[in-house]
N, C-alpha and C. Protein backbone atom coordinates (compact mmCIF):
# COMPACT_ATOMS: atom_id res chain seq x y z
N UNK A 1 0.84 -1.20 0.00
CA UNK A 1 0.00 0.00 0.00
C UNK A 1 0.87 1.25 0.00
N UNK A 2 2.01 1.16 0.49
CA UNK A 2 2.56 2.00 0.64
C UNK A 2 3.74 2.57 -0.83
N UNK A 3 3.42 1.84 -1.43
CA UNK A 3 3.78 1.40 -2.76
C UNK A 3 3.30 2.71 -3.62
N UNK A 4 1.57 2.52 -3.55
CA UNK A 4 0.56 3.23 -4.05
C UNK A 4 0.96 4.41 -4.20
N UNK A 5 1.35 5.16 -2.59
CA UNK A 5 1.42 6.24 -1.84
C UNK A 5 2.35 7.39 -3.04
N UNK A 6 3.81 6.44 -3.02
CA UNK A 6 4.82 6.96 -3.73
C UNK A 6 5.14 7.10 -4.87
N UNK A 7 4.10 6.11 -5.49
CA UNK A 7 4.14 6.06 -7.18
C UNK A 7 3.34 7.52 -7.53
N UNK A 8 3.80 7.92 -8.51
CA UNK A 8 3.16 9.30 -9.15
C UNK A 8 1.81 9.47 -9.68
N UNK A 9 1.40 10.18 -9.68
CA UNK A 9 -0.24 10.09 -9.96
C UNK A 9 -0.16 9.59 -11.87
N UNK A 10 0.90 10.20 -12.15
CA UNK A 10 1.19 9.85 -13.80
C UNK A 10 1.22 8.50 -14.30
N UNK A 11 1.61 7.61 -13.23
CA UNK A 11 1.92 6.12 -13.75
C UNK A 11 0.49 5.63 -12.98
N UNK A 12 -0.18 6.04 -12.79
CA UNK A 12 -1.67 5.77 -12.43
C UNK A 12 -2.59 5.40 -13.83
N UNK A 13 -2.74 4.42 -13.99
CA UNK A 13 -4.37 3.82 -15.13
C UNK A 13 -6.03 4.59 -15.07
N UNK A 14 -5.85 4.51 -15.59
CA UNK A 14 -7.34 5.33 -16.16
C UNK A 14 -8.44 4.90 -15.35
N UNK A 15 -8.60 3.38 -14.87
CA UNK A 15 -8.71 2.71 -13.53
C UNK A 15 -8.67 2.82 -12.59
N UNK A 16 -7.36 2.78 -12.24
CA UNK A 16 -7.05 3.54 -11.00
C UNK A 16 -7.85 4.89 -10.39
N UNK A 17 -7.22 5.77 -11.12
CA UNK A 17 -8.28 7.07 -11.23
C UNK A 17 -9.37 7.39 -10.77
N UNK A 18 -10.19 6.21 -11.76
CA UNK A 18 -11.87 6.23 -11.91
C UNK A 18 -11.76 5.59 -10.56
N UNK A 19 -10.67 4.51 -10.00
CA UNK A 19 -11.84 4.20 -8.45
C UNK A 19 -11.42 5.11 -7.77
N UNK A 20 -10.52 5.72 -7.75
CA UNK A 20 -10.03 6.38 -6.71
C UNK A 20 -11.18 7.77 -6.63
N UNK A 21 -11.72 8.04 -7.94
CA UNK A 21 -12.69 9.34 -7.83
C UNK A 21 -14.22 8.94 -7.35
N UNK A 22 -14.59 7.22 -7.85
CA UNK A 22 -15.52 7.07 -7.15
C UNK A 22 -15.52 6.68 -5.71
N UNK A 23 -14.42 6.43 -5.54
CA UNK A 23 -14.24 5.70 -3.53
C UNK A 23 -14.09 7.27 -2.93
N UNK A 24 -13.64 8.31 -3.66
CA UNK A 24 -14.29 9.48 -2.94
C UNK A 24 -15.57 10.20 -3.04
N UNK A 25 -16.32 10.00 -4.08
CA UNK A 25 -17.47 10.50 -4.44
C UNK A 25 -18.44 9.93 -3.15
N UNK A 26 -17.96 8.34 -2.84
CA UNK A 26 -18.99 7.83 -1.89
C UNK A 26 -18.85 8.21 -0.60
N UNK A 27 -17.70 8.64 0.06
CA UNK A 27 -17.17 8.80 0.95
C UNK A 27 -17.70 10.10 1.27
N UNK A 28 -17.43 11.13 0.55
CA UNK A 28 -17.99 12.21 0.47
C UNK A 28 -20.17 12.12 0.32
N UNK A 29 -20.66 11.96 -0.24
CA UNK A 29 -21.80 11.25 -0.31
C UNK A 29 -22.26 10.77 0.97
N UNK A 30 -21.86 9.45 1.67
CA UNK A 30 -22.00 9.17 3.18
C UNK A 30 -21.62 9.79 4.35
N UNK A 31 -20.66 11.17 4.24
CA UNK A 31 -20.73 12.03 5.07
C UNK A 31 -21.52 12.81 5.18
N UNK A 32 -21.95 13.32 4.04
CA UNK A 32 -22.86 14.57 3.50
C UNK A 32 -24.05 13.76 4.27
N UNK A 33 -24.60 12.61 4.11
CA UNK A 33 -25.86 12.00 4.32
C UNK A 33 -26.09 11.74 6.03
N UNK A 34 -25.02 11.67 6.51
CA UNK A 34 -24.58 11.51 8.11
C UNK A 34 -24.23 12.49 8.59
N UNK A 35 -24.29 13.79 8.00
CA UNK A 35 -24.75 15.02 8.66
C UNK A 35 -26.07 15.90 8.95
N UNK A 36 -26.56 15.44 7.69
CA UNK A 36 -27.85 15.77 7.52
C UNK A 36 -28.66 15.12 8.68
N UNK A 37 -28.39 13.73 8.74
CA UNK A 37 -28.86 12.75 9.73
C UNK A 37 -30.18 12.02 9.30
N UNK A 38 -29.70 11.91 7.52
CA UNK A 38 -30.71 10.89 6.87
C UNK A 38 -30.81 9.60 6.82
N UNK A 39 -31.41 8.80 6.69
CA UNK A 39 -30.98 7.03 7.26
C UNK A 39 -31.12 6.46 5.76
N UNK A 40 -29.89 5.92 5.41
CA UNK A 40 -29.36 5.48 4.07
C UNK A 40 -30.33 4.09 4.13
């Protein structure tokens, strides 16, 4: 994991990327929803 960390965002896959933008979209998403104090 720590691997991940140090490699450059450049040698990153198009893959990569895309999860990395959706594992924040949700993250962001389930906070937003757990502030509000809506029940998912």
């Amino acid at each position: 994991m720590t691997n991940a960390l140090i490699t450059p965002v450049a040698a990153l896959s198009g893959a990569d990327i895309l999860g990395i933008v959706v594992s924040f979209a949700v993250c962001v998403y389930l906070v937003y929803a757990l502030l509000r104090g809506e029940n998912l």
